[in-house]
PDB file of N, CA and C in Angstrom:
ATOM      1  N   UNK A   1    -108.438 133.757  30.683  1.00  0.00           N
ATOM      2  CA  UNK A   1    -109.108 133.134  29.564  1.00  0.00           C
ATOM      3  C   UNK A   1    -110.536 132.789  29.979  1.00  0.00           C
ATOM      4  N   UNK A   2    -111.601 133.207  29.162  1.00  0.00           N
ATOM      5  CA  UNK A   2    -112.856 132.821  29.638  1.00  0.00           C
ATOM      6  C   UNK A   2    -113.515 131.531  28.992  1.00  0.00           C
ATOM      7  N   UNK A   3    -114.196 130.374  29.796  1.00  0.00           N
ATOM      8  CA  UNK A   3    -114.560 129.534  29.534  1.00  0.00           C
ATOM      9  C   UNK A   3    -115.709 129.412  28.451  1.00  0.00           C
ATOM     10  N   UNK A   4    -116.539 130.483  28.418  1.00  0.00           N
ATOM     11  CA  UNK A   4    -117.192 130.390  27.795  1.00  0.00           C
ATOM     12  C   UNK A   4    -117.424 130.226  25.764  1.00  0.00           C
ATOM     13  N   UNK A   5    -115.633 130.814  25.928  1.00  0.00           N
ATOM     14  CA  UNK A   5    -115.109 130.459  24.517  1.00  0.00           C
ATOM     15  C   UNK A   5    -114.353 129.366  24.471  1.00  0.00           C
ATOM     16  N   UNK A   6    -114.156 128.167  25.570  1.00  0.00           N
ATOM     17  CA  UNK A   6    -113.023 126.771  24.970  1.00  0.00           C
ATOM     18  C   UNK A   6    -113.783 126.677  23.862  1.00  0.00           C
ATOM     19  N   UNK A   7    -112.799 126.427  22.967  1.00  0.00           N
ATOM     20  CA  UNK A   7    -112.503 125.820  21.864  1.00  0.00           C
ATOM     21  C   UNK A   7    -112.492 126.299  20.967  1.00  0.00           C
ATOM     22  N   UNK A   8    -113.229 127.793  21.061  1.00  0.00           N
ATOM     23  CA  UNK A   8    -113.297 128.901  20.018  1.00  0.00           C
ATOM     24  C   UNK A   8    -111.816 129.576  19.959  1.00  0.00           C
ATOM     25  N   UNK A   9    -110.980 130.012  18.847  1.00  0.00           N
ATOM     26  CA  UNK A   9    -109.564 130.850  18.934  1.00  0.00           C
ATOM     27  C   UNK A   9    -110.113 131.957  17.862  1.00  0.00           C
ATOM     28  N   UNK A  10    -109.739 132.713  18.449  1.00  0.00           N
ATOM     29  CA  UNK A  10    -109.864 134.325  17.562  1.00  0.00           C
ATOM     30  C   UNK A  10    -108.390 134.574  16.363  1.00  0.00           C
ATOM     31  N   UNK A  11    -108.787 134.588  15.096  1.00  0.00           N
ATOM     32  CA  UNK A  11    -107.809 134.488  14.392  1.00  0.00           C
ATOM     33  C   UNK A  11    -106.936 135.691  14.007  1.00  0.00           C
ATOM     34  N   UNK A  12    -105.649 135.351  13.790  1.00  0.00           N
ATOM     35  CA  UNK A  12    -104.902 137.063  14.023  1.00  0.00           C
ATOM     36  C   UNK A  12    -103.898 136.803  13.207  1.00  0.00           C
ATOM     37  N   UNK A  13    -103.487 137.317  12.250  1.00  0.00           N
ATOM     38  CA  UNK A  13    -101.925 137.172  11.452  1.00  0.00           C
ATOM     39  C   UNK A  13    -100.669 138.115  12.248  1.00  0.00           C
ATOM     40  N   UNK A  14     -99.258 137.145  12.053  1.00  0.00           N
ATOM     41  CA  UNK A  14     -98.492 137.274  12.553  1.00  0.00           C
ATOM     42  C   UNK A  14     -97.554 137.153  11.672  1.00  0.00           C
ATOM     43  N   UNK A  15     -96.493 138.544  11.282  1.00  0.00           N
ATOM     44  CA  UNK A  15     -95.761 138.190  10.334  1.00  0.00           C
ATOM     45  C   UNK A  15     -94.287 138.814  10.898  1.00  0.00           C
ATOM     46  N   UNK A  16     -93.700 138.160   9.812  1.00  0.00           N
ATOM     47  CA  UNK A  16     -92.231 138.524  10.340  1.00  0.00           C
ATOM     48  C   UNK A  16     -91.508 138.257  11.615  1.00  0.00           C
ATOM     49  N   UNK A  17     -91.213 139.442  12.453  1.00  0.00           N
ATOM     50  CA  UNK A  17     -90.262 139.336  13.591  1.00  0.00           C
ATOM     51  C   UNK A  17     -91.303 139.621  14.845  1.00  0.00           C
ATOM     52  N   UNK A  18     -92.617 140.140  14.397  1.00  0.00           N
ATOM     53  CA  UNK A  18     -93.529 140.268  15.575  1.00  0.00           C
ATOM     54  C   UNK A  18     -93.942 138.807  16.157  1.00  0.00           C
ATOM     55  N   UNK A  19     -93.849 139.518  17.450  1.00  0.00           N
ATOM     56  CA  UNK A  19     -94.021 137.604  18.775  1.00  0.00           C
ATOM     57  C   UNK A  19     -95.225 137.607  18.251  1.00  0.00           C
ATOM     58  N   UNK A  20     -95.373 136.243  18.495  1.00  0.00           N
ATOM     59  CA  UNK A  20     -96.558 135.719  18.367  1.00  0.00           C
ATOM     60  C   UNK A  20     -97.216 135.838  20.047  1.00  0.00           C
ATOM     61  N   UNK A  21     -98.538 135.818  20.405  1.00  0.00           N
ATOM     62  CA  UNK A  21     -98.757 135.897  21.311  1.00  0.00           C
ATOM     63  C   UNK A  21     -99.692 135.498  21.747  1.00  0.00           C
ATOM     64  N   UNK A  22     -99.884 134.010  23.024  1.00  0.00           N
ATOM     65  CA  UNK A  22    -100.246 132.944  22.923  1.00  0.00           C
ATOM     66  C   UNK A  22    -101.001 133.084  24.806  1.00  0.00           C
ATOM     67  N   UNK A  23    -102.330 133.567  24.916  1.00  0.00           N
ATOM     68  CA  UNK A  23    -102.816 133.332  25.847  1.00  0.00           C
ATOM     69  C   UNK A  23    -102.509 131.844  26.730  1.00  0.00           C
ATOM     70  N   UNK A  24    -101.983 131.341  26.285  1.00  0.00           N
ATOM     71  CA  UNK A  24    -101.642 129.595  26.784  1.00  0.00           C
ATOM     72  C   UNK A  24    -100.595 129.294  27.246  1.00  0.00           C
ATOM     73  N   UNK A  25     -99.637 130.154  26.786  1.00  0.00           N
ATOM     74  CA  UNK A  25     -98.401 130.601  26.958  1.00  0.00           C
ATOM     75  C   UNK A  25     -97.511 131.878  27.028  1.00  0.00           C
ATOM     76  N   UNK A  26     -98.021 132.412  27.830  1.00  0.00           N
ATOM     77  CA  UNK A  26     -97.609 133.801  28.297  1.00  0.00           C
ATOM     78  C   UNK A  26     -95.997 133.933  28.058  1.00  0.00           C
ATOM     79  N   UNK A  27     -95.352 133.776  28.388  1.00  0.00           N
ATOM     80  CA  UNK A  27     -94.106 133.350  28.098  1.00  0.00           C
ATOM     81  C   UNK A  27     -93.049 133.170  27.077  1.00  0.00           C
ATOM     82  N   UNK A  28     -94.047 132.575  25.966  1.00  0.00           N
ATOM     83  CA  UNK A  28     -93.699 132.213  24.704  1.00  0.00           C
ATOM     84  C   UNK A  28     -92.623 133.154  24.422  1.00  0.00           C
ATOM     85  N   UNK A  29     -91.969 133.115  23.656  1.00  0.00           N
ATOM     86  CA  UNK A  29     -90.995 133.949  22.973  1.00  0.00           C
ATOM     87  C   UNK A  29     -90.303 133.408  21.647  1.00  0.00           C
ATOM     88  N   UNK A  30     -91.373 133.791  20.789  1.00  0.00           N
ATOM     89  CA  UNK A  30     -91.539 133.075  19.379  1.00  0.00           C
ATOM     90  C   UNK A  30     -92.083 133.770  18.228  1.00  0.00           C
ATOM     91  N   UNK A  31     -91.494 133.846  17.354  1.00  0.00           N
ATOM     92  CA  UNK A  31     -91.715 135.325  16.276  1.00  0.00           C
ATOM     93  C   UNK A  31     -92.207 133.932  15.207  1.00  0.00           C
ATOM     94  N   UNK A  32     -92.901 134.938  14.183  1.00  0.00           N
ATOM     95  CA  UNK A  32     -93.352 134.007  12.984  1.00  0.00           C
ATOM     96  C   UNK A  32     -92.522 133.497  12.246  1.00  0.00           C
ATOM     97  N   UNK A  33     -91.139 134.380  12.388  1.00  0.00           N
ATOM     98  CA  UNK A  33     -89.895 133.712  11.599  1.00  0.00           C
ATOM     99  C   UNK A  33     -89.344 132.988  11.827  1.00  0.00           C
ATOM    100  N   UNK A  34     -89.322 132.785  12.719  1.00  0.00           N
ATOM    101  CA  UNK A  34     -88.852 132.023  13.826  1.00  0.00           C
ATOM    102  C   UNK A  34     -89.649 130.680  13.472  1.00  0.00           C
ATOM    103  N   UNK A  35     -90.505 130.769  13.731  1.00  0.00           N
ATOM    104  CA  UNK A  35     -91.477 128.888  12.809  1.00  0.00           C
ATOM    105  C   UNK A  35     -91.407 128.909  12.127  1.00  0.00           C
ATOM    106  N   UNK A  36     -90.963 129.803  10.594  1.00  0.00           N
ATOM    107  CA  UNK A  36     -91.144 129.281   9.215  1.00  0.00           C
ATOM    108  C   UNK A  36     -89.293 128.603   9.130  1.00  0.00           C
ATOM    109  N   UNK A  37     -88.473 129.482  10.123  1.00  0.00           N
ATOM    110  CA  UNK A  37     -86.970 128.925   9.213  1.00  0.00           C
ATOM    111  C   UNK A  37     -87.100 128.014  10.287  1.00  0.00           C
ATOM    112  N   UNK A  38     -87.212 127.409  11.425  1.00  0.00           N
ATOM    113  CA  UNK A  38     -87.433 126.060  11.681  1.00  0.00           C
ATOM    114  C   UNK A  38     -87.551 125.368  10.319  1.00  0.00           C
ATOM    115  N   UNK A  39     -88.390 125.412   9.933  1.00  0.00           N
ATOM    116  CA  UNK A  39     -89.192 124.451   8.910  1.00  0.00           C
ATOM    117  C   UNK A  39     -87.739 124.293   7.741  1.00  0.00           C
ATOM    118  N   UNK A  40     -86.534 124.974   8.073  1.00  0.00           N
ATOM    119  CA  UNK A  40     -85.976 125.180   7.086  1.00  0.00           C
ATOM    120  C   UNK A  40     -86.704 125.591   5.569  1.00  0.00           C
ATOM    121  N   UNK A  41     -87.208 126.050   5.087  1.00  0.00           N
ATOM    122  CA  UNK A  41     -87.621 126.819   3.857  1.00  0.00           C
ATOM    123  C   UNK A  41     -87.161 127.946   4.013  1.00  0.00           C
ATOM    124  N   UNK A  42     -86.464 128.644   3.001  1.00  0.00           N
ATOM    125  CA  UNK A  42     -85.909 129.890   2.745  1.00  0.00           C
ATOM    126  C   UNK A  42     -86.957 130.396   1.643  1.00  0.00           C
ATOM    127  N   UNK A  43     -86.455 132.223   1.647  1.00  0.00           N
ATOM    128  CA  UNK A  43     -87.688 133.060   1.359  1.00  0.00           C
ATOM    129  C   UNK A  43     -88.405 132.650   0.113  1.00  0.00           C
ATOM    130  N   UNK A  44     -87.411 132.461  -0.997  1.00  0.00           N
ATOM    131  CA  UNK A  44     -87.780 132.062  -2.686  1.00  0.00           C
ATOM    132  C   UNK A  44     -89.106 130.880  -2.343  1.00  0.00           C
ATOM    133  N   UNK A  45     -88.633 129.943  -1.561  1.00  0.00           N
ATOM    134  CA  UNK A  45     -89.514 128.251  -1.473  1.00  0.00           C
ATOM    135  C   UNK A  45     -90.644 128.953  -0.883  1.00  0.00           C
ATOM    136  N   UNK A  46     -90.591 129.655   0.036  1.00  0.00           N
ATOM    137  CA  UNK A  46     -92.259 129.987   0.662  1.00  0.00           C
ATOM    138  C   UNK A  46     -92.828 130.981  -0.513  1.00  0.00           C
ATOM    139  N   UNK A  47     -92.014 131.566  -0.768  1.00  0.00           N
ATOM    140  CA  UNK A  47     -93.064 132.969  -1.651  1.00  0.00           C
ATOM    141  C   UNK A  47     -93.542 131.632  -2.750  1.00  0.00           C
ATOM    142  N   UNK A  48     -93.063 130.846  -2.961  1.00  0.00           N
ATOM    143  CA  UNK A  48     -93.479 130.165  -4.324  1.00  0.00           C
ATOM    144  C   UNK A  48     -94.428 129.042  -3.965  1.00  0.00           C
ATOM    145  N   UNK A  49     -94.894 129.064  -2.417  1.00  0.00           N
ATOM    146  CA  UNK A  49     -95.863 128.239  -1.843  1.00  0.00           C
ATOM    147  C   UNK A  49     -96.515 128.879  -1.490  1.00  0.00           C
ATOM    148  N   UNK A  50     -96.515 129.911  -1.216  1.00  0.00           N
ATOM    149  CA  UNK A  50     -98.103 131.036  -0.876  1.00  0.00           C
ATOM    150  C   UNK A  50     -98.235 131.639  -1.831  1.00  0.00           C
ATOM    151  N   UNK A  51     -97.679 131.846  -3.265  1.00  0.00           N
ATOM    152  CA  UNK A  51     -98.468 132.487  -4.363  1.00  0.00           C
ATOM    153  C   UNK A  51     -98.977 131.566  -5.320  1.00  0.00           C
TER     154      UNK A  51
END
């Protein structure tokens, strides 16, 4: 990671079952679906919060 960007994050969409992938956490092993059904919301409740 180069210093010369702290604090700057380069923005990237992540959908579905693709990992997310987290210079900070190499390791991670965490899909986007994976954080939205945490949240418990099922598909109907989100589509009807992002449209």
């Amino acid at each position: 990671m180069s210093y010369e960007n702290r604090g700057l994050y380069e923005e990237r969409v992540f959908q579905g079952n693709e990992r997310i992938i987290s210079p900070m956490l190499p390791d991670l092993e965490l899909t986007t679906e994976m954080v939205l059904n945490a949240g418990g919301l099922d598909d109907e409740l989100l589509l009807s919060i992002l449209l």
